[in-house]
Protein backbone atom coordinates (compact mmCIF):
# COMPACT_ATOMS: atom_id res chain seq x y z
CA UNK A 1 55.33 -7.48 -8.75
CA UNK A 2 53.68 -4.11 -7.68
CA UNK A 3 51.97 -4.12 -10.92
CA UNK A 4 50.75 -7.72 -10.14
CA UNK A 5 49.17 -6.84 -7.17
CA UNK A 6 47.47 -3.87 -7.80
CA UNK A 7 45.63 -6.02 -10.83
CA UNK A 8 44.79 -8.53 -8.47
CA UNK A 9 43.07 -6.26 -6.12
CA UNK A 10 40.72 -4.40 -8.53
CA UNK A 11 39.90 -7.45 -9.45
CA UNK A 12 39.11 -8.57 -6.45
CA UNK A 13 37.55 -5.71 -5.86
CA UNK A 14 35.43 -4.77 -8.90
CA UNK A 15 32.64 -7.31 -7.61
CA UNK A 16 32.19 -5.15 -4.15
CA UNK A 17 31.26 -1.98 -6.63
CA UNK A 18 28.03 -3.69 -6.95
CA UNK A 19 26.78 -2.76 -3.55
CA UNK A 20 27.65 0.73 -4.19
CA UNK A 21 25.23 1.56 -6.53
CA UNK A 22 21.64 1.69 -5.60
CA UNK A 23 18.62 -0.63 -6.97
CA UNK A 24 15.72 1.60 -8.37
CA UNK A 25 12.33 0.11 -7.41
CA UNK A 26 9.23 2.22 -9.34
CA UNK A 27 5.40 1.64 -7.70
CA UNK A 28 2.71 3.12 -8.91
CA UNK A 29 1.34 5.35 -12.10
CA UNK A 30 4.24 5.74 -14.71
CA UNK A 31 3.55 7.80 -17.38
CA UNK A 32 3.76 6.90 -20.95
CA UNK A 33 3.75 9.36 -23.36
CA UNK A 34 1.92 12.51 -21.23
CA UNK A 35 2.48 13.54 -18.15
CA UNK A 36 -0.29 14.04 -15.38
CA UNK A 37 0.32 17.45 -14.86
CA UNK A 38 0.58 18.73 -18.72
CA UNK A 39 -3.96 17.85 -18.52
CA UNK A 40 -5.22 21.17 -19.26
CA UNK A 41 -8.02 22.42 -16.73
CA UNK A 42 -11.57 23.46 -19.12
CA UNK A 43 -10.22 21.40 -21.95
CA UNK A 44 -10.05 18.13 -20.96
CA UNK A 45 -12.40 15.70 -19.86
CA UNK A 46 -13.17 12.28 -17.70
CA UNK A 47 -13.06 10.52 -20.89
CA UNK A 48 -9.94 12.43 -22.45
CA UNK A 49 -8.05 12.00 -19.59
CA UNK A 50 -8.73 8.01 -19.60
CA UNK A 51 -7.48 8.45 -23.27
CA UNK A 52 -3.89 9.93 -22.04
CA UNK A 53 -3.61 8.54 -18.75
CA UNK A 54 -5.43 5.71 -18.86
CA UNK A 55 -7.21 4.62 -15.15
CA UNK A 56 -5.92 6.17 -12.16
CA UNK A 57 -4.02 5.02 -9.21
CA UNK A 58 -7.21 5.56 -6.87
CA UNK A 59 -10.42 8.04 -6.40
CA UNK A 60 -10.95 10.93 -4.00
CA UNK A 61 -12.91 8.44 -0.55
CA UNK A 62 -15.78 11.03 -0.16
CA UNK A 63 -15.49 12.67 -3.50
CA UNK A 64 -15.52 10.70 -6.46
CA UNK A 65 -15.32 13.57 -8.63
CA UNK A 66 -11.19 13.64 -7.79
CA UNK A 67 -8.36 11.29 -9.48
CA UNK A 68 -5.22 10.55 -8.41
CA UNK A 69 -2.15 9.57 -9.97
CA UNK A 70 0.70 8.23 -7.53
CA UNK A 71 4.02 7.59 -8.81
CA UNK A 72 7.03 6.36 -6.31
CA UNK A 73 10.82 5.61 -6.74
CA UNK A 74 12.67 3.76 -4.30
CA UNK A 75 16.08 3.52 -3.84
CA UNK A 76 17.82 0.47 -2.15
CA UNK A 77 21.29 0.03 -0.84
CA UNK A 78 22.38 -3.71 -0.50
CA UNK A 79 20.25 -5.06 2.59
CA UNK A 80 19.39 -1.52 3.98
CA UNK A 81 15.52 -0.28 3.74
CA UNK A 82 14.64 1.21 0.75
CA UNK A 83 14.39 5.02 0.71
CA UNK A 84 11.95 6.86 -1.02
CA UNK A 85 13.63 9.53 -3.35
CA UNK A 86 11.00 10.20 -5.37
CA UNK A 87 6.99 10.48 -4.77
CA UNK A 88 4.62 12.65 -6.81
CA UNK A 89 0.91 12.71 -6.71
CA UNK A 90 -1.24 14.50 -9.27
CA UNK A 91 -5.10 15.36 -8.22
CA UNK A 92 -7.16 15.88 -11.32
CA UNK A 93 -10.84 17.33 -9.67
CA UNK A 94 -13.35 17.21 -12.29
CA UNK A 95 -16.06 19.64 -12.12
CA UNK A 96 -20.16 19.14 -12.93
CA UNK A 97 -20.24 18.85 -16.44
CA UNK A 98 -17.00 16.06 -15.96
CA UNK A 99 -13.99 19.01 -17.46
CA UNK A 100 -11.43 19.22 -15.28
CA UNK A 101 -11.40 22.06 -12.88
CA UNK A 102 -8.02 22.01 -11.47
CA UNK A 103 -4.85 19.70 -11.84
CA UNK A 104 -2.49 19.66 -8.50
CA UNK A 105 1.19 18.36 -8.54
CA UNK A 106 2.23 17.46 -4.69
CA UNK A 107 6.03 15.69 -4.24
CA UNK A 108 7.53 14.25 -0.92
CA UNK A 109 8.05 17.61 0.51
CA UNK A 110 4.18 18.25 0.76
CA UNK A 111 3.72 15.42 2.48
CA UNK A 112 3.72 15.12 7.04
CA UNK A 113 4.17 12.33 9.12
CA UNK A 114 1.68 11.16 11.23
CA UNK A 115 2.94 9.78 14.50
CA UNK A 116 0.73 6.97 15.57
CA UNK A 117 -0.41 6.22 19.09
CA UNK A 118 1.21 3.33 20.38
CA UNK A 119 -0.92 2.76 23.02
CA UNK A 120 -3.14 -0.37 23.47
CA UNK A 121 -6.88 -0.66 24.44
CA UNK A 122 -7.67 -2.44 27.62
CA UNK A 123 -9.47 -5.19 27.65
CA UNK A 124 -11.62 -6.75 30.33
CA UNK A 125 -10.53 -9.86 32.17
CA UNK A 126 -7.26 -11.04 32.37
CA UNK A 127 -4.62 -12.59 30.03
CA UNK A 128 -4.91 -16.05 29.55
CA UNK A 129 -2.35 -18.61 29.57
CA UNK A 130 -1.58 -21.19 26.74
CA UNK A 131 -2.37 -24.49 28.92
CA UNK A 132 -5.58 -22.20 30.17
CA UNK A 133 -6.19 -21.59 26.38
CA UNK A 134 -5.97 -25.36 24.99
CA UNK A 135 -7.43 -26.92 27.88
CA UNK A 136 -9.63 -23.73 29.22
CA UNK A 137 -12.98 -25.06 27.42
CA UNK A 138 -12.80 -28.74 27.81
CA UNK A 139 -15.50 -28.80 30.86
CA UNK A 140 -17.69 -26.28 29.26
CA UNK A 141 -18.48 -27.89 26.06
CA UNK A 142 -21.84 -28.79 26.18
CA UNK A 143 -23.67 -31.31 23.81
CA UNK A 144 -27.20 -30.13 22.04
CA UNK A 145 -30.21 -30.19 23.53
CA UNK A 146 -33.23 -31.66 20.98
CA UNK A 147 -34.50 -28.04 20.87
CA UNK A 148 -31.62 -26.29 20.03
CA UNK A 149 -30.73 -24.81 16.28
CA UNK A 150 -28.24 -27.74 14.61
CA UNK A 151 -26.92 -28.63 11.70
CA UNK A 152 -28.41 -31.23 11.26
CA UNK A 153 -32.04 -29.33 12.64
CA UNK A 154 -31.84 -25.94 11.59
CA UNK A 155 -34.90 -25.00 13.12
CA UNK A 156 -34.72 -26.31 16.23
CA UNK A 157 -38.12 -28.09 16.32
CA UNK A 158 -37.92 -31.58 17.91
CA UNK A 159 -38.73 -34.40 15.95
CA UNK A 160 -42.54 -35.25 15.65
């Protein structure tokens, strides 16, 4: 009977082991065959690196002479928010004569949060209402003049 009910409850159990392990999510560059950071600075170029890597995640905003390579793993526990547990981002800077000049590997632990201002602007006038905002312009709509810009008189020229 012992035996019986021990069976029954890994069974019943074995379902709930599920949720234990987590769900992998990858975003991002994933590498193939090379590896961003095995590009060899005064060796390779734009057009070798396009050949190994193939086009990268996005380009340096001011300078367009930098690549990067972004590569994220997630991990997910049942319903909780995935975690990141893996980030690396590879800057390949080319130089003048498009060789690359320098290759840089940063991970997770390079990175800083930014705290954002939570704050709101204020605004002129007053908050209004949403009877004051469904009914607020029904008096001041105003029907077209002959000299004003229409659809149906784009120029705004009365009729002659």
């Amino acid at each position: 009977m012992r035996k019986l009910a021990i069976l029954a409850a890994s069974v019943f159990a074995l379902p709930l082991t599920g949720c234990l392990s987590p769900s992998l999510d990858f975003h991002g560059y994933i590498p193939d065959e090379v590896q961003p950071y095995e590009i060899k600075p005064d060796e390779d170029t734009r057009s070798s690196v396009i050949a190994q890597l193939g086009s990268p995640s996005t380009e340096g905003l001011f300078d367009t002479n930098t690549w990067f390579y972004v590569s994220d793993v997630q991990e997910r526990f049942a319903f909780y928010k995935p975690e990141v547990s893996d980030r690396t981002i590879t800057a390949i800077k080319f130089g003048e004569d498009d060789k690359v000049d320098e290759v840089l590997r940063y991970t997770a632990e390079d990175g800083q949060v930014i705290s954002y201002a939570a704050r709101e602007t204020a605004t002129r006038g007053r908050e209004l209402g949403l009877l004051e905002q469904i009914f607020g312009t029904v008096s001041s709509v105003r029907l077209p003049t002959t000299d004003e810009v229409t659809p149906g008189n784009p120029t705004g020229r009365q009729g002659q």
